[in-house]
Protein backbone atom coordinates (compact mmCIF):
# COMPACT_ATOMS: atom_id res chain seq x y z
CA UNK A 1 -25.23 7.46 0.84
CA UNK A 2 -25.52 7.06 4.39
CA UNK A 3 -22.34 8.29 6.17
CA UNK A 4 -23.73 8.95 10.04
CA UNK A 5 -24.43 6.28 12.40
CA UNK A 6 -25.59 6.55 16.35
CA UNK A 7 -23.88 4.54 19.09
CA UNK A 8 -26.96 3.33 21.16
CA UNK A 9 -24.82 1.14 23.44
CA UNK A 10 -21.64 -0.25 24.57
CA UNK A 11 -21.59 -3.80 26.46
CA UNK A 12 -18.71 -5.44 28.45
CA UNK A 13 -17.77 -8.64 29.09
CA UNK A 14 -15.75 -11.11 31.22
CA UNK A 15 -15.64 -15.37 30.73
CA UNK A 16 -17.89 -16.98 32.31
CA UNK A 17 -18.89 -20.91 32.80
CA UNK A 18 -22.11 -20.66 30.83
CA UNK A 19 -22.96 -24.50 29.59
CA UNK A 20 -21.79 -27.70 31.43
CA UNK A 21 -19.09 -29.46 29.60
CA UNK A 22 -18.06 -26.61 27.17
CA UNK A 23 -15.46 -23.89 27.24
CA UNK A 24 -16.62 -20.59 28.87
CA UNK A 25 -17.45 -17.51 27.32
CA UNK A 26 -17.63 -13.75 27.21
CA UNK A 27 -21.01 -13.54 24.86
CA UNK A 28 -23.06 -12.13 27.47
CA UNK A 29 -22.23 -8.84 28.21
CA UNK A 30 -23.77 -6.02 30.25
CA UNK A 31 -24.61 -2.09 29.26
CA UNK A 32 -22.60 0.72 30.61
CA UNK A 33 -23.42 4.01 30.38
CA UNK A 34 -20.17 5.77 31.08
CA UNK A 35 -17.68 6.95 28.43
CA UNK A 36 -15.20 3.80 27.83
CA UNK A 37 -11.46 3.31 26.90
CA UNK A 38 -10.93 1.96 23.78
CA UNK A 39 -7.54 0.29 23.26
CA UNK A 40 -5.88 -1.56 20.15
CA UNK A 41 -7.64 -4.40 21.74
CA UNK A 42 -11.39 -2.93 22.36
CA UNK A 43 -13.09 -1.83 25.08
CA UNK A 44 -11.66 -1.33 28.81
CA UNK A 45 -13.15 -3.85 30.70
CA UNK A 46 -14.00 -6.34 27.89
CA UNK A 47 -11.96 -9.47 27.54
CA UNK A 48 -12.66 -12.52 25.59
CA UNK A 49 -12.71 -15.94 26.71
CA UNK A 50 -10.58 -18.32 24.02
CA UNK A 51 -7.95 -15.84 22.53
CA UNK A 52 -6.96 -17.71 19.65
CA UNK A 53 -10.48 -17.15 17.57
CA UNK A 54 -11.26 -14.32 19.44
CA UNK A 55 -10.32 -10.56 20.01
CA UNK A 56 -7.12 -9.33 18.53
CA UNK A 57 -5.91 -6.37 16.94
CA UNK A 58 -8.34 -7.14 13.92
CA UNK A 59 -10.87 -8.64 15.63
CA UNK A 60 -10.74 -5.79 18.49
CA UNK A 61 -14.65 -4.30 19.05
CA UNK A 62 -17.77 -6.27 17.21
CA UNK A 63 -20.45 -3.98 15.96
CA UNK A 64 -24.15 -4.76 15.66
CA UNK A 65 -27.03 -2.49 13.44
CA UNK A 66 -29.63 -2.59 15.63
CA UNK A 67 -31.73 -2.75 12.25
CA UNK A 68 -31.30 -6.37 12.35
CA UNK A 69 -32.97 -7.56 15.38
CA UNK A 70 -36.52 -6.73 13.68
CA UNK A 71 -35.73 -9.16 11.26
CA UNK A 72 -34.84 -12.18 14.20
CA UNK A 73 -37.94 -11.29 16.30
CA UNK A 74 -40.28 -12.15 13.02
CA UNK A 75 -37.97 -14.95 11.83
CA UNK A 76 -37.49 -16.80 15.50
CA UNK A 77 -41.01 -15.54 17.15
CA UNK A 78 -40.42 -18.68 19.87
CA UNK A 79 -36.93 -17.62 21.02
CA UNK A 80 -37.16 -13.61 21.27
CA UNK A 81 -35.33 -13.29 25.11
CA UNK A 82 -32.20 -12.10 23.13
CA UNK A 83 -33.27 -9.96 20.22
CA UNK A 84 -32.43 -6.36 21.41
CA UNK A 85 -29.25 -4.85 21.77
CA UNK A 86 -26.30 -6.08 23.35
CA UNK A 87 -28.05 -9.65 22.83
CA UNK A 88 -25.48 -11.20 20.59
CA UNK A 89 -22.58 -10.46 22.48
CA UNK A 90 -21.64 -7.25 20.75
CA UNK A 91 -19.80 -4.04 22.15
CA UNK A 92 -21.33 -1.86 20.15
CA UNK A 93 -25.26 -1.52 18.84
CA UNK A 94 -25.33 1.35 16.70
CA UNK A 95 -28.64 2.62 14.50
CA UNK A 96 -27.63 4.16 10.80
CA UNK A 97 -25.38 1.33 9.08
CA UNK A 98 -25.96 -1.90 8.07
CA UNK A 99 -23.47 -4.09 6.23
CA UNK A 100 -24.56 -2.41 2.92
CA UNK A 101 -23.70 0.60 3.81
CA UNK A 102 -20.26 -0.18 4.55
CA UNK A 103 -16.76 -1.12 2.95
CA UNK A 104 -13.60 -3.35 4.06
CA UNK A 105 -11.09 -1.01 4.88
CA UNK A 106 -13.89 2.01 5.94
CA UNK A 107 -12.45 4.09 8.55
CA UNK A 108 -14.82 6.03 11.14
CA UNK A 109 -14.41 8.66 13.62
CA UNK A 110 -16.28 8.20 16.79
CA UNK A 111 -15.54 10.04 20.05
CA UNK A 112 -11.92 10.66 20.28
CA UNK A 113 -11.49 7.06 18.69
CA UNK A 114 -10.68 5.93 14.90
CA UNK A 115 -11.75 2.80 13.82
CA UNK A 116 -11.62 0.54 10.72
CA UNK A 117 -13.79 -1.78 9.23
CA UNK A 118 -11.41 -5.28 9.29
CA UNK A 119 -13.66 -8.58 8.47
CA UNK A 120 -17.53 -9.77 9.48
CA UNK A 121 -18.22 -11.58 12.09
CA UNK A 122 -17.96 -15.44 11.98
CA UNK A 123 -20.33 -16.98 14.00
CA UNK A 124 -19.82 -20.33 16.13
CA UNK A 125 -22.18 -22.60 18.12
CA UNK A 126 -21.80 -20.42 21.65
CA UNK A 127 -24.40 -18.15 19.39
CA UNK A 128 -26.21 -21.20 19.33
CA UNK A 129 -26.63 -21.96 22.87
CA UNK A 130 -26.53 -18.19 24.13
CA UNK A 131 -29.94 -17.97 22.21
CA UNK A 132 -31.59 -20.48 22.61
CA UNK A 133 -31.71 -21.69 19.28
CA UNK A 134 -29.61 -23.88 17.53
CA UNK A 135 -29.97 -22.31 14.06
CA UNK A 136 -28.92 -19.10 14.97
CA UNK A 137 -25.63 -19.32 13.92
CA UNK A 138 -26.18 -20.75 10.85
CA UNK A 139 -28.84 -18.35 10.01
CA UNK A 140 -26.61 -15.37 10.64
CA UNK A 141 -24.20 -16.78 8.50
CA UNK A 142 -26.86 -17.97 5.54
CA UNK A 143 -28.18 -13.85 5.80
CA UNK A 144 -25.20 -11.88 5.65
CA UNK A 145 -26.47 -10.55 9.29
CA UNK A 146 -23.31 -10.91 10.88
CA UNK A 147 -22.24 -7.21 12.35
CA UNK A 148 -18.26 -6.87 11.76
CA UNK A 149 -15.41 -6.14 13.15
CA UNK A 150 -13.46 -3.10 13.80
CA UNK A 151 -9.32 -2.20 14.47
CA UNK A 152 -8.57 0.53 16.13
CA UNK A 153 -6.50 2.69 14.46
CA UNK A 154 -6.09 5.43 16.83
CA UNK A 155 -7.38 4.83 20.86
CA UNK A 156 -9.33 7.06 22.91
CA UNK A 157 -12.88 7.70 24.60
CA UNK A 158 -16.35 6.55 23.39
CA UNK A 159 -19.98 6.53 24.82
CA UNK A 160 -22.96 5.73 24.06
CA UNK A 161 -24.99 8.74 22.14
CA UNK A 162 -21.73 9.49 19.64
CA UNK A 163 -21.81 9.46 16.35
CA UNK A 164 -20.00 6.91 14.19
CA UNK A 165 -18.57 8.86 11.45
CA UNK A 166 -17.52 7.59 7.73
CA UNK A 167 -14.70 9.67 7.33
CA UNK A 168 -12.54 7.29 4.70
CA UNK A 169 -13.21 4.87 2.20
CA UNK A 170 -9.97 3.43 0.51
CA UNK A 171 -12.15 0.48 -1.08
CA UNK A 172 -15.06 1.35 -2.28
CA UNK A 173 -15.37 -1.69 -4.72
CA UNK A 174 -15.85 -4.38 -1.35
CA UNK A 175 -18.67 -3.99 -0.12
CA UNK A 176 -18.81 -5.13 3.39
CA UNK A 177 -21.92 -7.19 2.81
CA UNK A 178 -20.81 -8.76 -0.10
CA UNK A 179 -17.59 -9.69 1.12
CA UNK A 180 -19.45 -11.25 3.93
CA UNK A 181 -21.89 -13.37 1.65
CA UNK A 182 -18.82 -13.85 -0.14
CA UNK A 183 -16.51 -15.18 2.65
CA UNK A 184 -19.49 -18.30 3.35
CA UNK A 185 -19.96 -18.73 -0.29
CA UNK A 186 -19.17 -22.60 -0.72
CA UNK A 187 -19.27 -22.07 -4.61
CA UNK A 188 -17.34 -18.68 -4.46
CA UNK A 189 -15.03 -17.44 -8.07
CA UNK A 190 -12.13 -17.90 -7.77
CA UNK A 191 -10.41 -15.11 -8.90
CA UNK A 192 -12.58 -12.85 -6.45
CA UNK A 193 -11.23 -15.05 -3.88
CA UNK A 194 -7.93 -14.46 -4.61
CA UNK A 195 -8.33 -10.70 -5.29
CA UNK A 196 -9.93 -10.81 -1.13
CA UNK A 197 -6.98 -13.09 -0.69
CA UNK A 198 -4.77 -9.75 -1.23
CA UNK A 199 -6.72 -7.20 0.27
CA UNK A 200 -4.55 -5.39 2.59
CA UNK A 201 -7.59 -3.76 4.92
CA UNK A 202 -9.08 -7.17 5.22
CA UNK A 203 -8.51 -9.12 8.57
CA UNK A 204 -5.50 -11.12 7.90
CA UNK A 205 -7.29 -14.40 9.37
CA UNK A 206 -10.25 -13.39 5.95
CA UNK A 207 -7.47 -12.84 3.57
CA UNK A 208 -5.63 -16.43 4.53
CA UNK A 209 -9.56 -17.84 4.20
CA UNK A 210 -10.09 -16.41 0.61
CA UNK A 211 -6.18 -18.06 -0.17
CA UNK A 212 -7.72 -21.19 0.59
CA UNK A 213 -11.22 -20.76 -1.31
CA UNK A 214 -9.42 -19.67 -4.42
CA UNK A 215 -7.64 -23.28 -4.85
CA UNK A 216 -9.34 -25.21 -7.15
CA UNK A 217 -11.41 -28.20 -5.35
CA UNK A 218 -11.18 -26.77 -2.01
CA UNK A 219 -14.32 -27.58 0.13
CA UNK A 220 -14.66 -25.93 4.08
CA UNK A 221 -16.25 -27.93 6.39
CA UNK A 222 -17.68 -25.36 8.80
CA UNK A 223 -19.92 -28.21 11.13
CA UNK A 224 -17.65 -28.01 13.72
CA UNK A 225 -17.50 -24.14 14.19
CA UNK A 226 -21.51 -23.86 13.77
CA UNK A 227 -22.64 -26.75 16.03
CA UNK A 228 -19.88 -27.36 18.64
């Protein structure tokens, strides 16, 4: 079992008026090479554009495996201008984890900072339009590609070259990938839905999603969030 990981970067962003006629956002972000303050809210310096979906105490630093963008460049040859790191809008690319490797509730040690792993990432149409290509979003959802999200459970210093650090695993029997696949599963059980539904180290936004998918009949219509 893989229990090291490498922080290759760490990206910052502010809002920004990116497409004519829809809300701004902070999905581009630049590099910095300088240790960063990490606060129950992510990095110093970072701030996201519409608060209600994004950012948060469970939704407070988005992590990418680097390992993925090989798989974009050969799936999307025609739209390659974002497939290296930092390109979808994360604040951290990191080489040594994937979503495999990884459980809800995993907490890491990196730098002076602790970190837990809270939900995956739940992508929208500004993926869409920050690529290039309108069936990026959908295609990191279809994959289980997604990166995930972090808490911070205790603040501090990070920089790019630390290790990330499995140092806890209080549910081994989610794995993050899985509960990922699961969470975008239109034909999902049931009862695992409701056991997710109860999951304390899962994002509380996840758990109230699982509530929903483990009522009988219950159908999400997720057109809106994926195409804008």
């Amino acid at each position: 079992m893989n229990t090291t990981a490498t922080i290759l970067g760490l990206f910052q962003g502010m809002p920004q008026q990116r497409w004519e006629a829809k809300a701004p956002s902070a999905i581009h972000k630049t590099r910095t090479e300088t240790p960063v303050e990490v606060t129950l809210t992510g990095l110093s310096g970072d701030r996201q554009a519409d608060t209600e979906v994004h950012g948060g105490p469970e939704k407070a630093l988005h992590i990418y495996p680097s390992e993925h963008y090989a798989h974009w460049l050969q799936e999307f040859p025609e739209t390659t201008q974002t497939f290296h790191s930092g390109g979808f809008g994360e604040n951290i690319s990191s080489s040594g984890f994937t979503e495999e490797d990884l459980c809800i509730g995993d907490i890491l040690a990196a730098g002076s900072v602790r970190l837990q792993v809270a939900q995956g990432r739940q992508p929208c149409w500004k993926l869409n339009l920050h690529t290039g290509n309108p069936a990026m979003a959908a295609s990191f959802q279809k994959t289980g590609r997604t990166g995930w999200y972090f808490r911070v459970l205790e603040t501090g210093k990070i920089v790019a070259g630390d290790d990330l650090r499995l140092v806890e695993r209080p549910c081994p029997e989610w794995n993050l990938r899985d509960v990922i696949l699961a969470r975008f599963n239109p034909r999902l059980d049931p009862d695992i839905a409701l056991a997710l539904s109860r999951l304390d180290q899962l994002a509380e936004p996840w758990r109230a999603s699982f509530a929903k998918k483990a009522s009988p009949g219950y159908q999400e219509d997720t057109s809106r969030r994926l195409k804008g």
